[in-house]
Protein backbone atom coordinates (compact mmCIF):
# COMPACT_ATOMS: atom_id res chain seq x y z
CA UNK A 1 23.10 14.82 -11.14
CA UNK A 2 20.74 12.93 -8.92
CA UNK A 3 21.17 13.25 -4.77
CA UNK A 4 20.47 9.83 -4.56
CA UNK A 5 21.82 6.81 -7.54
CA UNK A 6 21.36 3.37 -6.74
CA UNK A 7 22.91 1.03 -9.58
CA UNK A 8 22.68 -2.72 -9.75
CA UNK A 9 22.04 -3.75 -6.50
CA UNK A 10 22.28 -6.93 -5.75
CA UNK A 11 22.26 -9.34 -2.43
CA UNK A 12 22.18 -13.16 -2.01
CA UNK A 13 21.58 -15.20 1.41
CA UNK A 14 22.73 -18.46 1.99
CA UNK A 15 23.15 -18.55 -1.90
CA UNK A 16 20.03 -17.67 -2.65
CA UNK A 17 18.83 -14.50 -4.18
CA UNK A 18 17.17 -12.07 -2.72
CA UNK A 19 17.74 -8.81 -4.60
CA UNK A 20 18.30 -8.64 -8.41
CA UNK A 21 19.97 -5.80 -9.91
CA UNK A 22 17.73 -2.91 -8.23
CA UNK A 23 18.44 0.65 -9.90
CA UNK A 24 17.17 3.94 -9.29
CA UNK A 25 17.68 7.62 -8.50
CA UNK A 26 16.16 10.53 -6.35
CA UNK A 27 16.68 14.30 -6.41
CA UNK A 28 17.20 15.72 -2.85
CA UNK A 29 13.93 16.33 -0.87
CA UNK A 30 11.81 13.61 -2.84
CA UNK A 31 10.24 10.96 -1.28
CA UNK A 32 9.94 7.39 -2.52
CA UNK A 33 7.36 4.68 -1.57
CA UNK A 34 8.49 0.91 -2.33
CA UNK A 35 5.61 -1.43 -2.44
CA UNK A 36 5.39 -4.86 -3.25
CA UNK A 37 3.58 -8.34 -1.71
CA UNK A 38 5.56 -9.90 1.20
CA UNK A 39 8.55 -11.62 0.93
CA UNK A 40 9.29 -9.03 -2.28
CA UNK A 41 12.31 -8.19 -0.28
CA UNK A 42 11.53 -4.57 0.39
CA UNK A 43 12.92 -4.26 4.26
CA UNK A 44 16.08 -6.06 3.22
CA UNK A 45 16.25 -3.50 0.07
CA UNK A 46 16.76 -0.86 3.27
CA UNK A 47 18.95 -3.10 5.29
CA UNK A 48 21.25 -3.17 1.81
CA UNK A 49 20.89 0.53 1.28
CA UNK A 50 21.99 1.18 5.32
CA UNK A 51 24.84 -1.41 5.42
CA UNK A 52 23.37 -3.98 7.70
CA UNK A 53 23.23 -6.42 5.18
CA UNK A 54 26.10 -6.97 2.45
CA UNK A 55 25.10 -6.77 -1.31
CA UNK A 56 26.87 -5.69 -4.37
CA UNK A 57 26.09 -2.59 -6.91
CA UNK A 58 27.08 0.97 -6.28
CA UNK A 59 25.63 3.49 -4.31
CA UNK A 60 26.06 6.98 -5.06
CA UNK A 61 24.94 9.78 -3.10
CA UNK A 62 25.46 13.60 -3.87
CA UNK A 63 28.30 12.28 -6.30
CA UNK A 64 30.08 9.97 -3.72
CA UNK A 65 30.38 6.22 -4.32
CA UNK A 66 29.96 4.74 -0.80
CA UNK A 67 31.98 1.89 -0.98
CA UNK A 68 31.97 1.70 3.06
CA UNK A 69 29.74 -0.18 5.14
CA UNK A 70 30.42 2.77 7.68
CA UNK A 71 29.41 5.57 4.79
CA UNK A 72 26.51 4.23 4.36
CA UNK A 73 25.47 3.66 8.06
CA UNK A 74 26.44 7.29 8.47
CA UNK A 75 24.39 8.77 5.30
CA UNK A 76 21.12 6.34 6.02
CA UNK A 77 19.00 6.71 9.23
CA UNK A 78 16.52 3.62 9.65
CA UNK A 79 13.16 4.18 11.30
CA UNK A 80 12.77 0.12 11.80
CA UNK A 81 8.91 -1.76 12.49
CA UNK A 82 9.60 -2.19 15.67
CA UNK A 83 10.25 1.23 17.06
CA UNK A 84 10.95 0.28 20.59
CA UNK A 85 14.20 -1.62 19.90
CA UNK A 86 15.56 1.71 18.58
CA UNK A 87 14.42 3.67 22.14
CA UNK A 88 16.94 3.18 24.50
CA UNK A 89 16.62 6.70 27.20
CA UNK A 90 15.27 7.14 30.41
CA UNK A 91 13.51 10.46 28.75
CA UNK A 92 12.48 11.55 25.65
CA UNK A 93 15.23 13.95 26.17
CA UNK A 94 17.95 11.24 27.49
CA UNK A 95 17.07 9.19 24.39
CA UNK A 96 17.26 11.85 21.02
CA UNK A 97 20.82 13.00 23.11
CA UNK A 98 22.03 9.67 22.96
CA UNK A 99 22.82 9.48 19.20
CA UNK A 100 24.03 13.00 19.33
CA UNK A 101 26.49 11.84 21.79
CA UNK A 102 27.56 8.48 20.44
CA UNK A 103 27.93 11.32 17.05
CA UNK A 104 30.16 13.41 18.93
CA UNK A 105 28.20 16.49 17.54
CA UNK A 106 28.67 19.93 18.85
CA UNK A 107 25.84 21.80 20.62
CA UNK A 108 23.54 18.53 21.28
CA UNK A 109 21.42 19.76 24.20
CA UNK A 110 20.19 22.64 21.59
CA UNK A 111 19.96 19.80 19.16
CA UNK A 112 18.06 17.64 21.25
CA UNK A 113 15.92 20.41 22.35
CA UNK A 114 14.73 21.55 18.43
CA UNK A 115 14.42 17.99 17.04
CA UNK A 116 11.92 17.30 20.38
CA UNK A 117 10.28 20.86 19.31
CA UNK A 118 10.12 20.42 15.52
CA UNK A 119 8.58 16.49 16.32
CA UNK A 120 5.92 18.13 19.30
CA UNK A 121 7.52 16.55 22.12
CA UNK A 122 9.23 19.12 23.85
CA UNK A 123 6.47 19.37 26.84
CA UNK A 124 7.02 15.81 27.25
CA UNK A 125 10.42 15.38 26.91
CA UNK A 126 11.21 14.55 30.92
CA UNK A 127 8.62 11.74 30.53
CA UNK A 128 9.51 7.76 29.83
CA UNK A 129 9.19 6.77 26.86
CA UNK A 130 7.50 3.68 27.77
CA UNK A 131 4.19 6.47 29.01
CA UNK A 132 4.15 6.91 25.06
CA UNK A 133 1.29 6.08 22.05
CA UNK A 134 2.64 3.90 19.19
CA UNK A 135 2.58 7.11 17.22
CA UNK A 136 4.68 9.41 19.83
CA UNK A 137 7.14 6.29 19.93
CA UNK A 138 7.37 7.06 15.78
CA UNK A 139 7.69 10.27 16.56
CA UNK A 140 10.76 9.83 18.65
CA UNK A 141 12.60 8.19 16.80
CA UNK A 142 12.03 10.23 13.92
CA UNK A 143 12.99 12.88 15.83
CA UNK A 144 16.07 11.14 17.29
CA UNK A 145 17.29 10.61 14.49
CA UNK A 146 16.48 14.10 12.34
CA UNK A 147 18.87 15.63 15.11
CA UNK A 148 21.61 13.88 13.84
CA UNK A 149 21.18 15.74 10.35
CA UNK A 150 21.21 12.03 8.40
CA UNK A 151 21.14 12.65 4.52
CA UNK A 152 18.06 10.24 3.54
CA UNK A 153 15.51 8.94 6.02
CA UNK A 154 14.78 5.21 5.92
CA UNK A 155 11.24 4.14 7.13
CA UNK A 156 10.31 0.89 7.34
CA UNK A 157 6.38 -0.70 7.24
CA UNK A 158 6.03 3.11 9.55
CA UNK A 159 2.06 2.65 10.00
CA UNK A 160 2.67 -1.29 11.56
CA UNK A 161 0.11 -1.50 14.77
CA UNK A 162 -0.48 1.86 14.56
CA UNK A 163 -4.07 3.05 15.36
CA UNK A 164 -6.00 5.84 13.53
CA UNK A 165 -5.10 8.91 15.90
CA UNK A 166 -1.17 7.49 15.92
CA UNK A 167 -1.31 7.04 12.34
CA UNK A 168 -2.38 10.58 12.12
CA UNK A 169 0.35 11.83 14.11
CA UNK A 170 2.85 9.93 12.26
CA UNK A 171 1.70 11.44 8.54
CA UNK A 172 1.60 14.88 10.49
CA UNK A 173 5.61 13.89 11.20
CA UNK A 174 5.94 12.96 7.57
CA UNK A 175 4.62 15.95 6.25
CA UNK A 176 7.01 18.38 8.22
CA UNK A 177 10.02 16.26 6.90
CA UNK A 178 8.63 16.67 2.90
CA UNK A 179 8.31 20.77 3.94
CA UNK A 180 12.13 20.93 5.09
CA UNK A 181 13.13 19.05 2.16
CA UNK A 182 14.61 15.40 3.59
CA UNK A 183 15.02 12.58 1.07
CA UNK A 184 12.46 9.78 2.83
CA UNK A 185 12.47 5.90 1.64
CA UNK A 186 9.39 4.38 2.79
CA UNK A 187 8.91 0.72 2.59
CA UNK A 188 4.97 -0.30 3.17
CA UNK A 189 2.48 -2.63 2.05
CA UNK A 190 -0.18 -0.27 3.12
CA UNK A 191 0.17 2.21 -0.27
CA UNK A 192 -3.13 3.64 -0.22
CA UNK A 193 -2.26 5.53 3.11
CA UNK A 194 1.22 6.87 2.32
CA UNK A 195 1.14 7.05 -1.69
CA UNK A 196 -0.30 10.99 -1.78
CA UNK A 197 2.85 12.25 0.39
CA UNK A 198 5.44 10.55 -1.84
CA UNK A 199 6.75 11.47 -5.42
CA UNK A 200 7.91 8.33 -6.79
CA UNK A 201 7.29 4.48 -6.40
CA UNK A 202 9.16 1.71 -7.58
CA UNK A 203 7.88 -1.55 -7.11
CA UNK A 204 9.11 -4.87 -6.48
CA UNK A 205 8.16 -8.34 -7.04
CA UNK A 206 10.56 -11.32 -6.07
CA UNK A 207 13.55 -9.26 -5.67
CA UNK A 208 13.54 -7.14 -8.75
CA UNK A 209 11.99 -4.16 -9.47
CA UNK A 210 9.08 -4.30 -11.88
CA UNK A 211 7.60 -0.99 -12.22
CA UNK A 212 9.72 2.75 -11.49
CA UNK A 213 7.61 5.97 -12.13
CA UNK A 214 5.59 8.93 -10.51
CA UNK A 215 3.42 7.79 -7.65
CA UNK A 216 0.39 10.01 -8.90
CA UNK A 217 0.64 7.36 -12.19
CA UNK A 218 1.45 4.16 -10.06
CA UNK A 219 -2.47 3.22 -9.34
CA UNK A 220 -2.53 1.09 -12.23
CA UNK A 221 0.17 -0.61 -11.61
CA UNK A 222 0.17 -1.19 -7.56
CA UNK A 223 -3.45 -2.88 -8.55
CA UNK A 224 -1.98 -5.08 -10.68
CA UNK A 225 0.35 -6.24 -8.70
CA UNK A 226 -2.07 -7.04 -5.61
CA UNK A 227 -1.43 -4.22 -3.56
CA UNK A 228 -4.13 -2.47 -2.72
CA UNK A 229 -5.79 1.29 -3.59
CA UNK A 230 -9.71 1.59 -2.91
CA UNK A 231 -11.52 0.63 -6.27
CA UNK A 232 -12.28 3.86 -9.01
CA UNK A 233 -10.20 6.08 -6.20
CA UNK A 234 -7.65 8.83 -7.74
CA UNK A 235 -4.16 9.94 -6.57
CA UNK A 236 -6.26 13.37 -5.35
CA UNK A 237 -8.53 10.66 -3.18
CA UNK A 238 -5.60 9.11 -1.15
CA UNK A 239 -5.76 12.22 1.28
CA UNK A 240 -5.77 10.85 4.90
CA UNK A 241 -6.34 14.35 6.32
């Protein structure tokens, strides 16, 4: 049984529609990258998954239907573009307690204290976060919301105005999530810098999904489809580090 089942998901605005009957599935720990041009509707494909926007379809997640908006805002964390409208402490520290506390977890100040260690931010953590890179802004709310143990990790467009040393940082961040097995969602027009940490891709063009396979055989395919991979480059190639 798959962690993660997605069936016929579907979402209309203002009578129109936006998403068309998207299906597919992901084993715990695997990490998918949706692609497409803009206006595809991949953010609003995370906004349905999350709960912040209302579609229809089933979504199934380590064999539980989660017919409630409130499941699904509890099983899906969402890294959003715009990082800073997600910060909202005084301290690095002040801000990955926050959730914990609005969670009513147990033991959140040793929560706090190993999602700020695992995310390299512990030093800092006394600091504002308005002294922080675009990257180390990623980083905390990655780690923000990692302490609150979600099931899959939602990232949208995650390299947006991000220069090269924050982008580093950030795939650094990604990396440690793949080795402690999370389930990521990554929504991003920029493939060719993501595609070699994920293990799927699913693709979508006007609201449906078009292509569904392994990322190491999506090259083909994201090309066709306008979204771009350096010329005569190979999965191997698409090593940022």
């Amino acid at each position: 049984m798959p962690f993660l089942k997605v069936e016929n998901l579907s979402l209309k605005l203002e009578n129109k529609s936006i998403l068309r009957e998207i299906s597919f599935t992901l084993d715990k720990g695997e990490t998918l990258l949706i692609a497409g041009r803009n206006g595809s509707g991949k953010s609003i494909l995370l906004k349905a998954l999350k709960g912040l926007e209302k579609s229809k379809g089933d979504i199934c997640l380590d064999g539980e239907i989660l017919t409630k908006t409130k499941d699904r805002m509890r099983s899906f964390s969402i890294v959003f573009q715009d990082t800073e409208l997600q910060i909202v402490g005084t301290t690095l520290y002040r801000d990955v307690l926050f959730g914990l506390e609005n969670l009513e977890m147990d033991n959140i100040e040793a929560r706090a204290n190993e999602a700020l260690k695992e995310f390299g931010l512990y030093k800092i953590k006394d600091r504002n976060p308005d002294e922080l890179s675009g990257g180390e802004k990623r980083k905390l709310s990655i780690a923000s919301l990692m302490a609150t143990e979600p099931k899959i990790l939602l990232m949208d467009e995650p390299f947006a105005n991000l220069d090269w040393p924050s982008s580093k940082t950030l795939i650094k961040a990604i990396e440690r999530l793949k080795e402690k097995k999370v389930t990521i969602i990554i929504v991003s027009h920029e493939a060719d810098r993501i595609l070699s940490l994920t293990d799927r891709t699913l693709i979508l063009k006007n609201g449906e999904k078009i292509w569904e396979g392994a990322s190491k055989d999506s090259l083909d395919e994201l090309r066709k489809n306008d979204i771009y991979i350096p010329e005569n480059s190979r999965f191997e190639d698409l090593k940022w580090l």
